[in-house]
N, C-alpha and C. Protein backbone atom coordinates (compact mmCIF):
# COMPACT_ATOMS: atom_id res chain seq x y z
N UNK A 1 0.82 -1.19 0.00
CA UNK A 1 0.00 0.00 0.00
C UNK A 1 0.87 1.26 0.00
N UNK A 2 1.99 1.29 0.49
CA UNK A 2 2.85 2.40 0.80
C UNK A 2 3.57 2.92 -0.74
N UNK A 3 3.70 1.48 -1.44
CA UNK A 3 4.74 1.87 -2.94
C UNK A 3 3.40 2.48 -3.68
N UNK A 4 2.11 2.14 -3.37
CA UNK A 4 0.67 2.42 -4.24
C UNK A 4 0.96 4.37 -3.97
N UNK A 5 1.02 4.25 -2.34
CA UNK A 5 0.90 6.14 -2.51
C UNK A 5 1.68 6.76 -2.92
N UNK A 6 3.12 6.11 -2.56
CA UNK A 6 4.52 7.15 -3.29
C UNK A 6 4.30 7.14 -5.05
N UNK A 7 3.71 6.35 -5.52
CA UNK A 7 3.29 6.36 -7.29
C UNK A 7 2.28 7.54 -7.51
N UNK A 8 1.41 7.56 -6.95
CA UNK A 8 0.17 8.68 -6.28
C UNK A 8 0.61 9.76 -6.62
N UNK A 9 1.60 10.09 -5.23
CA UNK A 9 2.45 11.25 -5.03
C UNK A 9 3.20 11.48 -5.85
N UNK A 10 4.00 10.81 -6.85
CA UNK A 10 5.12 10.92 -7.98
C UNK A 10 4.14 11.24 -9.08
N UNK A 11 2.76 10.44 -9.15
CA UNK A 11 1.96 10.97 -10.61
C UNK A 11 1.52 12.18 -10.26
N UNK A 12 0.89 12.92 -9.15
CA UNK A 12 0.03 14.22 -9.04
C UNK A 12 1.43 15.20 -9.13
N UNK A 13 2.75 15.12 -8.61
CA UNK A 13 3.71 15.78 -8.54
C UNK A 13 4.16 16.04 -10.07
N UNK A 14 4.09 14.97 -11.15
CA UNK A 14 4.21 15.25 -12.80
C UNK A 14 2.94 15.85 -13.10
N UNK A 15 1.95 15.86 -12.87
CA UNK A 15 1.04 16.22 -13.34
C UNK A 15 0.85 17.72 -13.04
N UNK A 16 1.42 18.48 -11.78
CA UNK A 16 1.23 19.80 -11.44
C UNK A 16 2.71 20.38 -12.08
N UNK A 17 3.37 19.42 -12.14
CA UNK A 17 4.32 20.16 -13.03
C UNK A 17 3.91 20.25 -14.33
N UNK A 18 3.49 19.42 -15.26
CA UNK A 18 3.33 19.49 -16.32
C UNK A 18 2.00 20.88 -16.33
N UNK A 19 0.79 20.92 -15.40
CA UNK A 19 0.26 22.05 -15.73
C UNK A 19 1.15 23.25 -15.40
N UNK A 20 1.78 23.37 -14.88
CA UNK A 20 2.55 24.60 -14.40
C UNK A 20 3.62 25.50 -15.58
N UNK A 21 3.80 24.25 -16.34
CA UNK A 21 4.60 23.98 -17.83
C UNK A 21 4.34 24.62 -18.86
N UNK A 22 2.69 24.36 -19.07
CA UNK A 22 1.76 24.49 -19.85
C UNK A 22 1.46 26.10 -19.78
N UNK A 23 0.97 26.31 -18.18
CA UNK A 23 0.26 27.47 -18.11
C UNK A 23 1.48 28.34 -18.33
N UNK A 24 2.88 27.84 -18.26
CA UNK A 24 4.13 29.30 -18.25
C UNK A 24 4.16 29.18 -19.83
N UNK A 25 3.61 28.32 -20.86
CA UNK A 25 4.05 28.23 -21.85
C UNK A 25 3.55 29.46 -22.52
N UNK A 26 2.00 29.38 -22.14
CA UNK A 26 0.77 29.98 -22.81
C UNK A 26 0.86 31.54 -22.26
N UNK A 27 1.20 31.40 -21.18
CA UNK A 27 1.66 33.19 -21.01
C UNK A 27 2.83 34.05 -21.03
N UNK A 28 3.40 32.91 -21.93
CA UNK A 28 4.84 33.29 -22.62
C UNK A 28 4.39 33.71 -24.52
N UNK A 29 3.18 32.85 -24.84
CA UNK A 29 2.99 32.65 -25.95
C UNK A 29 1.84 34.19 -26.05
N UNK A 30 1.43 34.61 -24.92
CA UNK A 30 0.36 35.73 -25.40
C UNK A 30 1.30 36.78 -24.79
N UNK A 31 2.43 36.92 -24.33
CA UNK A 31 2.84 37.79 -24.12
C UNK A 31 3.65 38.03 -25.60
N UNK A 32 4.21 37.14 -26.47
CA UNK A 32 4.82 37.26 -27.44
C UNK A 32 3.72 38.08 -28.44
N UNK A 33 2.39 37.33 -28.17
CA UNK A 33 1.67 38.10 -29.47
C UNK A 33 1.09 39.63 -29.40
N UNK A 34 1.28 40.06 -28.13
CA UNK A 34 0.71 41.44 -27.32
C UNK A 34 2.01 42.29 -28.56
N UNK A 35 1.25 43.45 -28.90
CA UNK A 35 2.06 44.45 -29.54
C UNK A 35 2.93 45.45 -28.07
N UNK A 36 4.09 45.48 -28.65
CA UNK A 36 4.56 46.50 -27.83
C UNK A 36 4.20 47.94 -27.56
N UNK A 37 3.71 48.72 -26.96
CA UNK A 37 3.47 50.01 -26.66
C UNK A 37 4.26 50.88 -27.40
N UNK A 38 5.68 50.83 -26.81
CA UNK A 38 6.84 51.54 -27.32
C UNK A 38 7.16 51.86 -28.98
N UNK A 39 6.52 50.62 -29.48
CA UNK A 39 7.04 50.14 -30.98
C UNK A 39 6.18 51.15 -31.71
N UNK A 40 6.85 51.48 -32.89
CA UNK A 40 5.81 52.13 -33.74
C UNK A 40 4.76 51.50 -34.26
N UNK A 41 3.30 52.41 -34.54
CA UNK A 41 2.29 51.94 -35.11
C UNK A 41 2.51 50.69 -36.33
N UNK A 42 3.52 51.65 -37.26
CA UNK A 42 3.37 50.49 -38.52
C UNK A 42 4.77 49.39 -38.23
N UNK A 43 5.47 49.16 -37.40
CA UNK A 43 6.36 48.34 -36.94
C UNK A 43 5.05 46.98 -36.29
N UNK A 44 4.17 47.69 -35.85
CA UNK A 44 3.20 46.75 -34.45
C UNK A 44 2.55 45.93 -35.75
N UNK A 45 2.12 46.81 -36.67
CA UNK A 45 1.44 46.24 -37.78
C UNK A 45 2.30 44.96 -38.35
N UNK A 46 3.31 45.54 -38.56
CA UNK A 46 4.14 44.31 -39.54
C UNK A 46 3.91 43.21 -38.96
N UNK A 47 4.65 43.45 -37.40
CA UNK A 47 4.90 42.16 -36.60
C UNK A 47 3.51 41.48 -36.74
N UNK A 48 2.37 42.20 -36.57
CA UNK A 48 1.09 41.13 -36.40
C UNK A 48 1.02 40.61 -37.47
N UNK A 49 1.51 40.98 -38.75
CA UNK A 49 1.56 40.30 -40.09
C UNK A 49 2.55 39.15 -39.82
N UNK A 50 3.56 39.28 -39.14
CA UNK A 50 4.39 38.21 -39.29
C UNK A 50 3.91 37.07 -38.51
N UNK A 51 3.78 37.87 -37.04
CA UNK A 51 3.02 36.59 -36.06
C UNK A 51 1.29 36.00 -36.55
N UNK A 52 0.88 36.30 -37.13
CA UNK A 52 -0.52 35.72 -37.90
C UNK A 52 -0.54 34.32 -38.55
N UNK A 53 0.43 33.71 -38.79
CA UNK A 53 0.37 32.64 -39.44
C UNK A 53 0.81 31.48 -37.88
N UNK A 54 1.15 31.82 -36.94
CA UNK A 54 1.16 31.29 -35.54
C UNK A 54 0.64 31.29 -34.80
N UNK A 55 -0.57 32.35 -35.19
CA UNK A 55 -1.88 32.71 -34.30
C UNK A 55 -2.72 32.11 -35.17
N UNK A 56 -2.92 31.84 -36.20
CA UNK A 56 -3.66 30.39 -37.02
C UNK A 56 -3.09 28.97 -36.98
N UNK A 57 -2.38 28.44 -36.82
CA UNK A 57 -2.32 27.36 -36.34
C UNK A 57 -2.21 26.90 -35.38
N UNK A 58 -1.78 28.14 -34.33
CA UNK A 58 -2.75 28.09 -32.39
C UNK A 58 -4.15 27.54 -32.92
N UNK A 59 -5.03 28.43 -33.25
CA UNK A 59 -6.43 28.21 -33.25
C UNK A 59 -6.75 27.47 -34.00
N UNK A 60 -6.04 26.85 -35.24
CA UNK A 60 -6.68 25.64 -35.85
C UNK A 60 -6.75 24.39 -34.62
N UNK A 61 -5.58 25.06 -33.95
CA UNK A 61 -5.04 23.53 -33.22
C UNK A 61 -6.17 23.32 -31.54
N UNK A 62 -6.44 24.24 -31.68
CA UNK A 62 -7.63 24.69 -30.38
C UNK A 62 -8.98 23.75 -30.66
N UNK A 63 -8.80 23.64 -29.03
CA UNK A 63 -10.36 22.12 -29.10
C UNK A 63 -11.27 23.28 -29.59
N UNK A 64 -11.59 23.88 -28.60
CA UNK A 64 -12.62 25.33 -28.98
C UNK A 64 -13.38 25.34 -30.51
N UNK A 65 -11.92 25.69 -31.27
CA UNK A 65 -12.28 25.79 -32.49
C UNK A 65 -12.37 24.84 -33.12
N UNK A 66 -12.14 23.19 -33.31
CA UNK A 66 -12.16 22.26 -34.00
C UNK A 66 -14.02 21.85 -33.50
N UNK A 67 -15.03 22.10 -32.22
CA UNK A 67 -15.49 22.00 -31.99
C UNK A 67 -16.46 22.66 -32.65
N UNK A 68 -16.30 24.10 -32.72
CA UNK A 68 -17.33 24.96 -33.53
C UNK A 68 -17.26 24.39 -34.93
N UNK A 69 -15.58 23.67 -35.67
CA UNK A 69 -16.16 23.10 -37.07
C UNK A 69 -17.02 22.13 -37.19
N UNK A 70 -16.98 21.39 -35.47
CA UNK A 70 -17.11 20.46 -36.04
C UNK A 70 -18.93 20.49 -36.25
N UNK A 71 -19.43 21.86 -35.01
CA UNK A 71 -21.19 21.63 -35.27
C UNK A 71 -21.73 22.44 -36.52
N UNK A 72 -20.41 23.48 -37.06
CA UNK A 72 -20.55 23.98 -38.36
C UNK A 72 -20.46 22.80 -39.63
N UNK A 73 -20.13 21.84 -39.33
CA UNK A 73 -20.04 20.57 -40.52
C UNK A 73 -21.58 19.76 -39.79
N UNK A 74 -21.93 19.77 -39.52
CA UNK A 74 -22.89 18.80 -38.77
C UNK A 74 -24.39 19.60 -39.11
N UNK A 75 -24.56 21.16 -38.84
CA UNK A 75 -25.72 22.10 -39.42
C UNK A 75 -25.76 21.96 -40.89
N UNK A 76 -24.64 21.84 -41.53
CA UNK A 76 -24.79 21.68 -42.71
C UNK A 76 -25.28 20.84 -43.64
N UNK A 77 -25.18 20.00 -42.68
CA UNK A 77 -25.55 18.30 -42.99
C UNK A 77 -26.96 18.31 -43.17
């Protein structure tokens, strides 16, 4: 029973790491897409042109959105 809880304790201990992982990933990833203040107007512009093709395959890759295709394929039906 004792090796059952230290496995317990070793899986919930990967598991709060791995969310902890996740959540530093994702507010690393919206801090990247935030325009800078400082930057010029048409500099802020470019960059969102450049970062746009990474902010579409975020959201292709999003349950969220594979969900809305999927009841947008299904109404259609």
């Amino acid at each position: 029973m004792a090796g059952s809880n230290k496995t317990d304790k070793e899986e919930q201990n990967l598991s709060d790491e791995l969310k902890s992982g996740l959540v530093r990933n994702l507010k690393r990833f919206q801090d990247w897409m935030r325009p800078v203040p400082s930057q010029p107007f048409l500099l802020q512009v470019l960059l969102f042109i450049l970062k746009l093709p990474v902010l579409l395959v975020a959201l292709a890759l999003s349950p969220f959105f594979l969900i809305i295709l999927i009841f947008a394929f299904a109404v259609a039906l």
